[in-house]
Protein backbone atom coordinates (compact mmCIF):
# COMPACT_ATOMS: atom_id res chain seq x y z
CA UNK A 1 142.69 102.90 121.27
CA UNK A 2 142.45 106.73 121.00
CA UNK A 3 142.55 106.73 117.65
CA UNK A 4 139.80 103.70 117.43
CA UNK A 5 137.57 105.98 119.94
CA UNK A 6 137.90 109.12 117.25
CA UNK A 7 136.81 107.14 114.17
CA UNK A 8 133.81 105.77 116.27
CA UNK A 9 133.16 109.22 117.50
CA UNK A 10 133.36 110.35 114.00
CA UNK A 11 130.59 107.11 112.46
CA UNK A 12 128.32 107.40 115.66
CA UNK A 13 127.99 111.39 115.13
CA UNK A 14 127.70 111.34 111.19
CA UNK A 15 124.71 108.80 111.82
CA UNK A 16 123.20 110.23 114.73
CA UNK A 17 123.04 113.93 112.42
CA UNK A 18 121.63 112.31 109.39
CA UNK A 19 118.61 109.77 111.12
CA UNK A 20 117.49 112.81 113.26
CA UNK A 21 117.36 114.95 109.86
CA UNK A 22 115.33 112.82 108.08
CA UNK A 23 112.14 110.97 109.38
CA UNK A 24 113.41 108.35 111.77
CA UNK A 25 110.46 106.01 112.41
CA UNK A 26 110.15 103.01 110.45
CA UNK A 27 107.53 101.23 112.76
CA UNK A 28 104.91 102.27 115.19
CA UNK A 29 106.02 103.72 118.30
CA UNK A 30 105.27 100.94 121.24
CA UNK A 31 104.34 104.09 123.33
CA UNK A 32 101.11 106.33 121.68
CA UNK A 33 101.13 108.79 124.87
CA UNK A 34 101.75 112.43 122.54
CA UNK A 35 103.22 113.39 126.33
CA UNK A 36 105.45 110.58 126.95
CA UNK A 37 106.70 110.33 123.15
CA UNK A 38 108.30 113.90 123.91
CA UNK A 39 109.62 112.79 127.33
CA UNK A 40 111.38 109.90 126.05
CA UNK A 41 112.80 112.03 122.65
CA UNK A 42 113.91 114.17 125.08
CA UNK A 43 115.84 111.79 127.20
CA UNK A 44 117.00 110.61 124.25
CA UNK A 45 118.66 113.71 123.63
CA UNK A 46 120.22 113.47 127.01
CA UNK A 47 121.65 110.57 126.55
CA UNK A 48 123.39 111.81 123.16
CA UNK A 49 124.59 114.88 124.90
CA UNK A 50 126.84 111.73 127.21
CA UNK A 51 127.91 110.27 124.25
CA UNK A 52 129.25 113.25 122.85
CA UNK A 53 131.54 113.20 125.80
CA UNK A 54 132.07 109.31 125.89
CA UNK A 55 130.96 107.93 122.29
CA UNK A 56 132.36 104.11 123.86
CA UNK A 57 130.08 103.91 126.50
CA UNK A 58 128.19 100.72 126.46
CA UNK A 59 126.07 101.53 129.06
CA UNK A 60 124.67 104.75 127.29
CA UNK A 61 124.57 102.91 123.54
CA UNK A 62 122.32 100.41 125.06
CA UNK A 63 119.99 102.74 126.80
CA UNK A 64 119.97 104.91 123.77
CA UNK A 65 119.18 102.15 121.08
CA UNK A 66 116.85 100.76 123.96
CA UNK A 67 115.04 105.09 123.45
CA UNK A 68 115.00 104.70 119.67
CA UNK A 69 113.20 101.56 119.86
CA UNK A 70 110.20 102.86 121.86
CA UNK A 71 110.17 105.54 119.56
CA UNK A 72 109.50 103.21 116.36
CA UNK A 73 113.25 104.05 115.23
CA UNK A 74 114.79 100.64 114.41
CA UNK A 75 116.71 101.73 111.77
CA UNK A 76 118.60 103.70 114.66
CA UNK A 77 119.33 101.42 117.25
CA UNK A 78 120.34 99.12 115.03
CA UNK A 79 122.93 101.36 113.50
CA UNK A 80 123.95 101.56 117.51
CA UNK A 81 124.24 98.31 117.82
CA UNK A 82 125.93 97.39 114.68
CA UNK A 83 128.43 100.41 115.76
CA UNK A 84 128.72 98.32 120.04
CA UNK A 85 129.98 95.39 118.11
CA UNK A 86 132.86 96.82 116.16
CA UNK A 87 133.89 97.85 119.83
CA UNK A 88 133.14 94.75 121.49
CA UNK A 89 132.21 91.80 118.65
CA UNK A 90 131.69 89.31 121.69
CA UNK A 91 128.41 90.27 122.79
CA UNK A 92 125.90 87.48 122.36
CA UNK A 93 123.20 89.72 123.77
CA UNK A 94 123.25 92.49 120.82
CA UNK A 95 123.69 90.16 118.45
CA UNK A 96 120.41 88.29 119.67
CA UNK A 97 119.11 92.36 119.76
CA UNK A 98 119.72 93.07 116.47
CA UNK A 99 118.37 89.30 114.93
CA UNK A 100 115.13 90.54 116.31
CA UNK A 101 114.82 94.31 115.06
CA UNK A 102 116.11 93.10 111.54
CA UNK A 103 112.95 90.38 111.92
CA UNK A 104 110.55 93.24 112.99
CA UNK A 105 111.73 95.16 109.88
CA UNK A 106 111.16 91.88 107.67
CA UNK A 107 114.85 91.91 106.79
CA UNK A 108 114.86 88.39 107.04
CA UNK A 109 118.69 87.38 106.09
CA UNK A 110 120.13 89.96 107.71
CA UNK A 111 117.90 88.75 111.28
CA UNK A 112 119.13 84.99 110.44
CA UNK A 113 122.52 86.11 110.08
CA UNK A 114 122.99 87.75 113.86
CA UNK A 115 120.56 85.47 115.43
CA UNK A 116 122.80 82.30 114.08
CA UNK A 117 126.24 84.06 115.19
CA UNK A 118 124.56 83.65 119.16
CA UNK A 119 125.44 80.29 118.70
CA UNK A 120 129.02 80.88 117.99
CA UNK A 121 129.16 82.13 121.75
CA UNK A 122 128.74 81.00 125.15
CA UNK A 123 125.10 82.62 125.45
CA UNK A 124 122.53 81.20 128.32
CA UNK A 125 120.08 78.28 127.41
CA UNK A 126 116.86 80.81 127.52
CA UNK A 127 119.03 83.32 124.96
CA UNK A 128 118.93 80.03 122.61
CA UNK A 129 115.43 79.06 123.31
CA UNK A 130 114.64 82.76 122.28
CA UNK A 131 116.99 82.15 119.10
CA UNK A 132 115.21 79.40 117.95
CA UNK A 133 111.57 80.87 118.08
CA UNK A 134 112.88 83.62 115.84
CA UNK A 135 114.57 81.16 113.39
CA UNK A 136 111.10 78.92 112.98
CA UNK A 137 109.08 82.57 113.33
CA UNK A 138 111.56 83.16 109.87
CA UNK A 139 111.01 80.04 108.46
CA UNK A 140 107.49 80.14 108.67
CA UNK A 141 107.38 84.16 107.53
CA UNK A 142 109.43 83.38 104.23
CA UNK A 143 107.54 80.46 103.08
CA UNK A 144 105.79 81.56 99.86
CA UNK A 145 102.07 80.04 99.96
CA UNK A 146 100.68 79.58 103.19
CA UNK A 147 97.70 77.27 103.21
CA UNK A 148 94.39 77.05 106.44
CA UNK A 149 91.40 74.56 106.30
CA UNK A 150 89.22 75.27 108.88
CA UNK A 151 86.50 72.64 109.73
CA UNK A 152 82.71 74.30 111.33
CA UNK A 153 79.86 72.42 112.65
CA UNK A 154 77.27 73.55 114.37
CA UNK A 155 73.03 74.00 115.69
CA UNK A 156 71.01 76.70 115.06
CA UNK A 157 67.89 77.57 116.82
CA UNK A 158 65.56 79.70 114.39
CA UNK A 159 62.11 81.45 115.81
CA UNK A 160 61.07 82.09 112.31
CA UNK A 161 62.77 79.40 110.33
CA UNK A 162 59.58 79.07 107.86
CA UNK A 163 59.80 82.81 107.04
CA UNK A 164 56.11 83.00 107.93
CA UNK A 165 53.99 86.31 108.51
CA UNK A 166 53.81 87.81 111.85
CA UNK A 167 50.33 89.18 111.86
CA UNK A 168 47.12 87.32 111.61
CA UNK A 169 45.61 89.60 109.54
CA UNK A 170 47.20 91.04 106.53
CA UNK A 171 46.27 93.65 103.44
CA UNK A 172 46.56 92.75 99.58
CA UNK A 173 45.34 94.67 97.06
CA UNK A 174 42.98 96.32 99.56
CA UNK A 175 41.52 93.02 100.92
CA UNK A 176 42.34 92.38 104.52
CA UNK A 177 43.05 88.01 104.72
CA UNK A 178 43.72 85.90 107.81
CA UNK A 179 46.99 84.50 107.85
CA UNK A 180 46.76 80.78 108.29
CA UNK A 181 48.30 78.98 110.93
CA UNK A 182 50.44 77.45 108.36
CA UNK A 183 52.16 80.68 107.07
CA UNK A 184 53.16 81.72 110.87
CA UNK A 185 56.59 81.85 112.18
CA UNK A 186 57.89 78.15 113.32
CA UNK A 187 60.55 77.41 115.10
CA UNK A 188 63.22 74.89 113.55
CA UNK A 189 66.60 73.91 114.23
CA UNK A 190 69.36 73.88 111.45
CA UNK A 191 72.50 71.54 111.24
CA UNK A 192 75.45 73.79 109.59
CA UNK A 193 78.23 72.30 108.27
CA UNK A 194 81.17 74.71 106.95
CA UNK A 195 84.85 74.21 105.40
CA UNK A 196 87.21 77.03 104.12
CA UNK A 197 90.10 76.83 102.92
CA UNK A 198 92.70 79.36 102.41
CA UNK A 199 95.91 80.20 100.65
CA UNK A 200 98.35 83.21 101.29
CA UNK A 201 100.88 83.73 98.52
CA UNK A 202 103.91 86.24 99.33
CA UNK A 203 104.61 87.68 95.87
CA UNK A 204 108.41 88.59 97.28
CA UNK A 205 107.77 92.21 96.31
CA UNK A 206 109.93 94.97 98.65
CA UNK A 207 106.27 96.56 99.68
CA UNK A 208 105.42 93.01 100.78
CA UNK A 209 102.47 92.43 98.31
CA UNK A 210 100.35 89.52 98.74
CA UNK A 211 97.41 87.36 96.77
CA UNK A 212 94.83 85.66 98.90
CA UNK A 213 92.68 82.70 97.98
CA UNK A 214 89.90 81.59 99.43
CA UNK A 215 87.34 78.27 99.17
CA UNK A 216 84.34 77.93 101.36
CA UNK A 217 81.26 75.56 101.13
CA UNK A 218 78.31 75.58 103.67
CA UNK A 219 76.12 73.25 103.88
CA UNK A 220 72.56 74.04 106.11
CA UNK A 221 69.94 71.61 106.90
CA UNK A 222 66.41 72.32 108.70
CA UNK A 223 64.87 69.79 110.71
CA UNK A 224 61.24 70.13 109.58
CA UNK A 225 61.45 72.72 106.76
CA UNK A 226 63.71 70.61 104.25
CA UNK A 227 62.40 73.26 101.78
CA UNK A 228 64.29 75.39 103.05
CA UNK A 229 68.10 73.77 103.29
CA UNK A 230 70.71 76.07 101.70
CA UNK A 231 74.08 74.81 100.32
CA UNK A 232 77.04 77.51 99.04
CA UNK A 233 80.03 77.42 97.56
CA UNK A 234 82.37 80.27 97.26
CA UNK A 235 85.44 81.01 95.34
CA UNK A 236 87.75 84.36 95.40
CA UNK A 237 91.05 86.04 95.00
CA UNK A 238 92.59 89.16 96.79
CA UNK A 239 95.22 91.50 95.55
CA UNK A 240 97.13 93.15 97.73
CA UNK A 241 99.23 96.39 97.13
CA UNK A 242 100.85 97.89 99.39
CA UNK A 243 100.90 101.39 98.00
CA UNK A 244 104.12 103.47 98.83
CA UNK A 245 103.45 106.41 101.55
CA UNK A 246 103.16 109.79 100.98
CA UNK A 247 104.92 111.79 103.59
CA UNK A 248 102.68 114.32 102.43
CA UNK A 249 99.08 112.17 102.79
CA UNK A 250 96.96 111.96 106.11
CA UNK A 251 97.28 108.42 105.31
CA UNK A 252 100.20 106.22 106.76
CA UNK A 253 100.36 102.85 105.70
CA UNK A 254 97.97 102.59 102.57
CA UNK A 255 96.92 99.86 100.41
CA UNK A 256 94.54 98.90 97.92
CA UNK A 257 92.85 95.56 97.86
CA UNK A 258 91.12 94.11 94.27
CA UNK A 259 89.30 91.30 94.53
CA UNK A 260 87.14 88.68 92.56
CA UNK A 261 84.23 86.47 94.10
CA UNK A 262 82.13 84.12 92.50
CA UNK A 263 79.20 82.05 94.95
CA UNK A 264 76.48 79.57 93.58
CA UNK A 265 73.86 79.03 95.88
CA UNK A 266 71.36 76.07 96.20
CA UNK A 267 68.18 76.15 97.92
CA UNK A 268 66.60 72.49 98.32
CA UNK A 269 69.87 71.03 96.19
CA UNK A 270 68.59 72.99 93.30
CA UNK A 271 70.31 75.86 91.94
CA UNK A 272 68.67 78.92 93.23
CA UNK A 273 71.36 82.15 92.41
CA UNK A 274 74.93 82.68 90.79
CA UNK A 275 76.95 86.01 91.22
CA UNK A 276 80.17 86.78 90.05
CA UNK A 277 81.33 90.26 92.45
CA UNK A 278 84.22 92.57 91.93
CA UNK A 279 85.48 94.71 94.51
CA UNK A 280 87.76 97.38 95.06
CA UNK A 281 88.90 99.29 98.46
CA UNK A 282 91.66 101.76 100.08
CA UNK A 283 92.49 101.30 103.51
CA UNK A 284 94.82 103.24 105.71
CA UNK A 285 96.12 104.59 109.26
CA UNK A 286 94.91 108.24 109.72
CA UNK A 287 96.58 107.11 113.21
CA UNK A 288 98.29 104.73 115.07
CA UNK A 289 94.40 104.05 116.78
CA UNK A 290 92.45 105.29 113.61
CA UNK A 291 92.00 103.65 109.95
CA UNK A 292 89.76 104.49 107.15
CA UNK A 293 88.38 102.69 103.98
CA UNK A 294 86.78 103.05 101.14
CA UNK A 295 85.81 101.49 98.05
CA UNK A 296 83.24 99.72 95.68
CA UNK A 297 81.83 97.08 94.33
CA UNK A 298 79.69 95.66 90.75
CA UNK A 299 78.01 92.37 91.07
CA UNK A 300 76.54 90.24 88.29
CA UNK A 301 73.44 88.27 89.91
CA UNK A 302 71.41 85.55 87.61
CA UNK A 303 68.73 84.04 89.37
CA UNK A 304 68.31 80.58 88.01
CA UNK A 305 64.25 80.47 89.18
CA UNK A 306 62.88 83.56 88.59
CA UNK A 307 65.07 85.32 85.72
CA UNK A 308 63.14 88.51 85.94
CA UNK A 309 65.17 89.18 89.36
CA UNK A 310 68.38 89.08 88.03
CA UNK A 311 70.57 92.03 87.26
CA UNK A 312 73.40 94.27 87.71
CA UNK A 313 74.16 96.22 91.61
CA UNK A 314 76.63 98.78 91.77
CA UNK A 315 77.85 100.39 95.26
CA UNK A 316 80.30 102.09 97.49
CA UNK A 317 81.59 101.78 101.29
CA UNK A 318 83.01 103.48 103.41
CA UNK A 319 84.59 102.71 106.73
CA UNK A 320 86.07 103.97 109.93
CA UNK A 321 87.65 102.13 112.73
CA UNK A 322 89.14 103.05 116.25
CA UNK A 323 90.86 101.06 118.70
CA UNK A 324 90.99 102.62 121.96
CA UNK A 325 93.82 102.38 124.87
CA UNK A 326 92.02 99.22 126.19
CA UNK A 327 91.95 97.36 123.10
CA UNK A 328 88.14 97.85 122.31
CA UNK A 329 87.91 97.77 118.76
CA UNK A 330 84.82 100.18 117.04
CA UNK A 331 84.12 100.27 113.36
CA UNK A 332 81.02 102.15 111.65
CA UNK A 333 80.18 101.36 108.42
CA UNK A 334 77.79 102.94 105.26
CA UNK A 335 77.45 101.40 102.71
CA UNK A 336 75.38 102.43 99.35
CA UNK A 337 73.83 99.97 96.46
CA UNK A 338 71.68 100.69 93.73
CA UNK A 339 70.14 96.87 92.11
CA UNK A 340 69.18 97.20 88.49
CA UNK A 341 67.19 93.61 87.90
CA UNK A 342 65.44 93.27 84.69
CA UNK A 343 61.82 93.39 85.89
CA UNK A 344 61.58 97.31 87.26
CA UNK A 345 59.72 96.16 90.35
CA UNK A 346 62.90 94.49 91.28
CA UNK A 347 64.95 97.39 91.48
CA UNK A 348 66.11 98.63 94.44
CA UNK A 349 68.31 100.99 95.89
CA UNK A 350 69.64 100.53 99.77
CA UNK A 351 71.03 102.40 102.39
CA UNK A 352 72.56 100.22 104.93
CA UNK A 353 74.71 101.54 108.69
CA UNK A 354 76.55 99.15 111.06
CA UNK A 355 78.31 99.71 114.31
CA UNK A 356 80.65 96.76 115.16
CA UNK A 357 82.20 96.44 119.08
CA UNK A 358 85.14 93.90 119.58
CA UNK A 359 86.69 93.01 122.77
CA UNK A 360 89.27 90.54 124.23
CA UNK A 361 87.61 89.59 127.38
CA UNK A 362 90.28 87.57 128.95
CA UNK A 363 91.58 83.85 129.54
CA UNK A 364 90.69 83.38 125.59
CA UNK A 365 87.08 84.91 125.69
CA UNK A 366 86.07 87.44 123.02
CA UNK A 367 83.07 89.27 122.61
CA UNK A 368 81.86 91.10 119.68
CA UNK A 369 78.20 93.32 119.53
CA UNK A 370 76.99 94.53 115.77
CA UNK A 371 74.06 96.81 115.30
CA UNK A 372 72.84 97.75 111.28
CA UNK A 373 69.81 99.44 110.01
CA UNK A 374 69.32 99.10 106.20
CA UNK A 375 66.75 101.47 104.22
CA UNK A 376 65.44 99.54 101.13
CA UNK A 377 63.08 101.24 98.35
CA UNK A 378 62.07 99.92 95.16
CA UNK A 379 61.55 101.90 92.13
CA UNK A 380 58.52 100.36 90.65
CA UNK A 381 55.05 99.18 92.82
CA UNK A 382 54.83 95.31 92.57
CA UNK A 383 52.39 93.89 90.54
CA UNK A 384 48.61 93.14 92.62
CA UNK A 385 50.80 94.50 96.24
CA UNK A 386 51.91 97.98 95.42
CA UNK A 387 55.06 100.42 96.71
CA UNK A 388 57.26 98.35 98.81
CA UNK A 389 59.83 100.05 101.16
CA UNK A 390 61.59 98.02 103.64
CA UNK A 391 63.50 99.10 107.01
CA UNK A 392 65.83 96.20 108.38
CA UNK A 393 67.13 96.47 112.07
CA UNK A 394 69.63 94.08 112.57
CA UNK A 395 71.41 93.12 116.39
CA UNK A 396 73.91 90.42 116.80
CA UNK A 397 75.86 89.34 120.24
CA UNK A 398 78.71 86.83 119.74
CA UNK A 399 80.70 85.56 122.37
CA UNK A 400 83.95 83.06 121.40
CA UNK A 401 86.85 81.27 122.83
CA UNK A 402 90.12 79.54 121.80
CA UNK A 403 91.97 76.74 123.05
CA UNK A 404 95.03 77.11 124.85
CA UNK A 405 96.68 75.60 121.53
CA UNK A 406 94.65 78.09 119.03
CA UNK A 407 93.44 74.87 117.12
CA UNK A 408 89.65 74.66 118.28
CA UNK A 409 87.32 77.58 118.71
CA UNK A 410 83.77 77.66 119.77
CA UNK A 411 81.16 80.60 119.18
CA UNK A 412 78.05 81.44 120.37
CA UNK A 413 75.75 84.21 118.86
CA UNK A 414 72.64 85.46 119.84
CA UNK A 415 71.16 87.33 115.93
CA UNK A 416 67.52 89.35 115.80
CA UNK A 417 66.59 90.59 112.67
CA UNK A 418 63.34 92.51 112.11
CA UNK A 419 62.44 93.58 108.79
CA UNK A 420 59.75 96.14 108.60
CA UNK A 421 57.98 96.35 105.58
CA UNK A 422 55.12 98.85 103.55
CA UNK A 423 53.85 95.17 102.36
CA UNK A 424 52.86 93.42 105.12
CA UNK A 425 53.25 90.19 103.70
CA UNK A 426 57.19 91.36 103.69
CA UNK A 427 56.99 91.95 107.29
CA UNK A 428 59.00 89.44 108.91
CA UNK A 429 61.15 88.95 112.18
CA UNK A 430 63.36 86.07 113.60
CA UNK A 431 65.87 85.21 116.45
CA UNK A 432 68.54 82.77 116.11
CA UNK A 433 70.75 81.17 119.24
CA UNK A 434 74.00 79.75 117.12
CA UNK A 435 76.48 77.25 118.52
CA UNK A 436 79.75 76.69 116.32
CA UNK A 437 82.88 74.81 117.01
CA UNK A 438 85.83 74.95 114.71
CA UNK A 439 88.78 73.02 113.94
CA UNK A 440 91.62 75.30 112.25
CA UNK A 441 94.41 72.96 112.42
CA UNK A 442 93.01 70.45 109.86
CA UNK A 443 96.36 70.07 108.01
CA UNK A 444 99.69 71.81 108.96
CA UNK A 445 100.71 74.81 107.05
CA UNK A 446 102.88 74.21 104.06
CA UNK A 447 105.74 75.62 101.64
CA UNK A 448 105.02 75.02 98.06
């Protein structure tokens, strides 16, 4: 026994040395209090300084593997662990432990390989319960394509759903006209009709790289303004890579994201636009509570009725995001696009800002509040109506809810858009009241 005690002395201190020499945190820390991350190292510490003096002591192994893992430092209490069970092997209860860190580290076979040798002992029936959520949780994480339809209907109730003129007197060309009662904003109410589907393939790379596909078609019909139904369809493709961090970069967890979209839109069932977009962004964690991106985009835009707006826009992003000890997610956006159409009148350059608030309310409420304010100005003066500059103030309230089995969600949004124009007959404003209900459990998810 004494000499078993030495050699375990000997592996416990060789590992302790060489994980607190190099960086030891291979997942966020579940505490983010700068204060009580040192108390708990510290502690930590302590309980090392007992081990030194009693390396076999269960009682201090577990509460020091328990330290390491509120520190983010799996890698270290699962060398613990690992080390408890060449002492005492019969331990359903570190077994189950270790199963799960392996799983939070996406070591799959090594976490179905401890969470399967529970079984082999006499654990309790909620220690198997737990076993057998991790072994679907695996199943599920290593299946290779991962496929979602989601199913939307739902009303809309637009104030301006005509796109007619706000003022009853308007200026063209230096004539002042009357606005007919016929070019006024009506109300209408719009039947939507949406269905996405997605697929989420795991390319099995060690940085965990992914492709995402994506289908969606919309379908919107007035009541009284057929003229103006829309129908969409939308195809794209998302690389994933999980870029490698730099111990050296602010950045911590970074990754780049290409992707490909192509849409077709129809207004009236007749083709109205076709763009084929490509966009490229970095995102990453200046913080545990902070993350930034940037990135940009080129779209190719053919307009199928009036060619002469068709053309080439080029643009960057940027974003920052923030999620505060509450869970109150804020994001503020700018975003830059320059629109080179073939007619010069048509081209444009915009600068747009957003502020996005997200919330969990409670009992399976969510709330989310956007603000944007876009600054459009066109090179050229239109033809007959002159220099047109736009200003677009944008204000959206959503509220949304899940069912208890995360299958059907309902939305309601509250959108006012006022677009203030140089032209007047440009000048346009509208509120919307939106009711959707989605079905995301169309088919179940499966392993191709």
């Amino acid at each position: 026994m004494k000499l078993f005690k030495g050699k375990f002395f000997i592996l416990f201190v060789v590992w302790v040395f060489y994980s607190q020499t190099v960086v030891a945190v291979n997942v966020t820390p579940a505490i983010t209090d700068p204060k009580l991350i040192e108390e708990t190292n510290l502690q930590r510490e302590k309980i090392f300084a007992e081990l030194i003096e009693d390396p076999t002591n269960l009682d201090f192994l577990f509460k020091y593997a328990n330290l390491s893992i509120l520190l983010g430092d799996l890698e270290a209490a699962i060398s613990v662990f690992e080390q408890m069970l060449i002492y005492e092997p019969d331990l359903p209860r570190i077994r189950l432990e270790l199963g799960v860190l392996y799983f939070r580290l996406n070591a799959y076979p090594s976490a179905k390989l401890y969470l399967n040798s529970v079984k082999k002992y006499d654990a309790p029936e909620e220690v198997l319960k737990k076993v057998d959520s991790f072994l679907d949780s695996i199943v599920e994480a290593e299946r290779d394509f991962v496929h979602q339809h989601i199913l939307s209907m739902g009303l809309t109730r637009s104030s301006n759903a005509n796109s007619g003129i706000d003022d009853d007197i308007i200026e063209i060309a230096g004539f002042a006209l009357e606005v007919p009662d016929s070019s006024k904003p009506k109300n209408d109410l719009t039947r939507n009709i949406r269905y996405t589907y997605t697929l989420n393939q795991d390319l099995n790379h060690p940085r965990g790289d992914k492709v995402n596909y994506l289908i969606a078609l919309t379908d919107q019909r007035l009541e009284t303004f057929s003229q103006f139904d829309t129908s969409s369809i939308v195809t794209s493709a998302t690389r994933t890579f999980n870029l490698e961090g730099n111990p050296t970069s602010i950045f911590s967890r970074p990754s780049l994201d290409a992707t490909i979209t192509g849409f077709i839109v129809l207004l009236a069932d007749k083709s109205l636009l076709n763009s084929q977009k490509y966009d490229l962004k970095f995102t990453g964690a200046l913080s545990d509570s902070a993350y930034f991106a940037i990135g940009g985009f080129h779209d190719q835009r053919k307009f199928l009725i009036n060619d002469l707006k068709s053309g080439l826009m080029n643009g960057l992003f940027l974003s920052n995001s923030y999620i505060s000890d509450s869970n109150i997610l804020t994001e503020i956006e700018y975003e830059y696009s320059k629109y080179n159409a073939k007619a010069s009148y048509e081209t444009y350059q915009s600068n747009s800002f957003g502020l996005n608030i997200t919330s969990v309310l409670g009992k399976g409420w969510g709330f989310k509040a956007s603000l944007s304010h876009v600054n459009k100005s066109h090179f050229s003066p239109l033809p007959v109506f002159g220099e047109r500059k736009d200003k677009l103030n944008s204000m959206k309230l959503e509220f949304s809810k899940s069912s208890s089995d995360n299958c059907f969600f309902e939305s309601y949004r509250l959108s006012k858009n006022d677009n203030n124009s140089s032209i007047e007959i440009f000048a346009k404003s509208n509120l919307q009241i939106t009711a959707d209900f989605s079905y995301v459990c169309l088919f179940n998810n499966s392993n191709s």
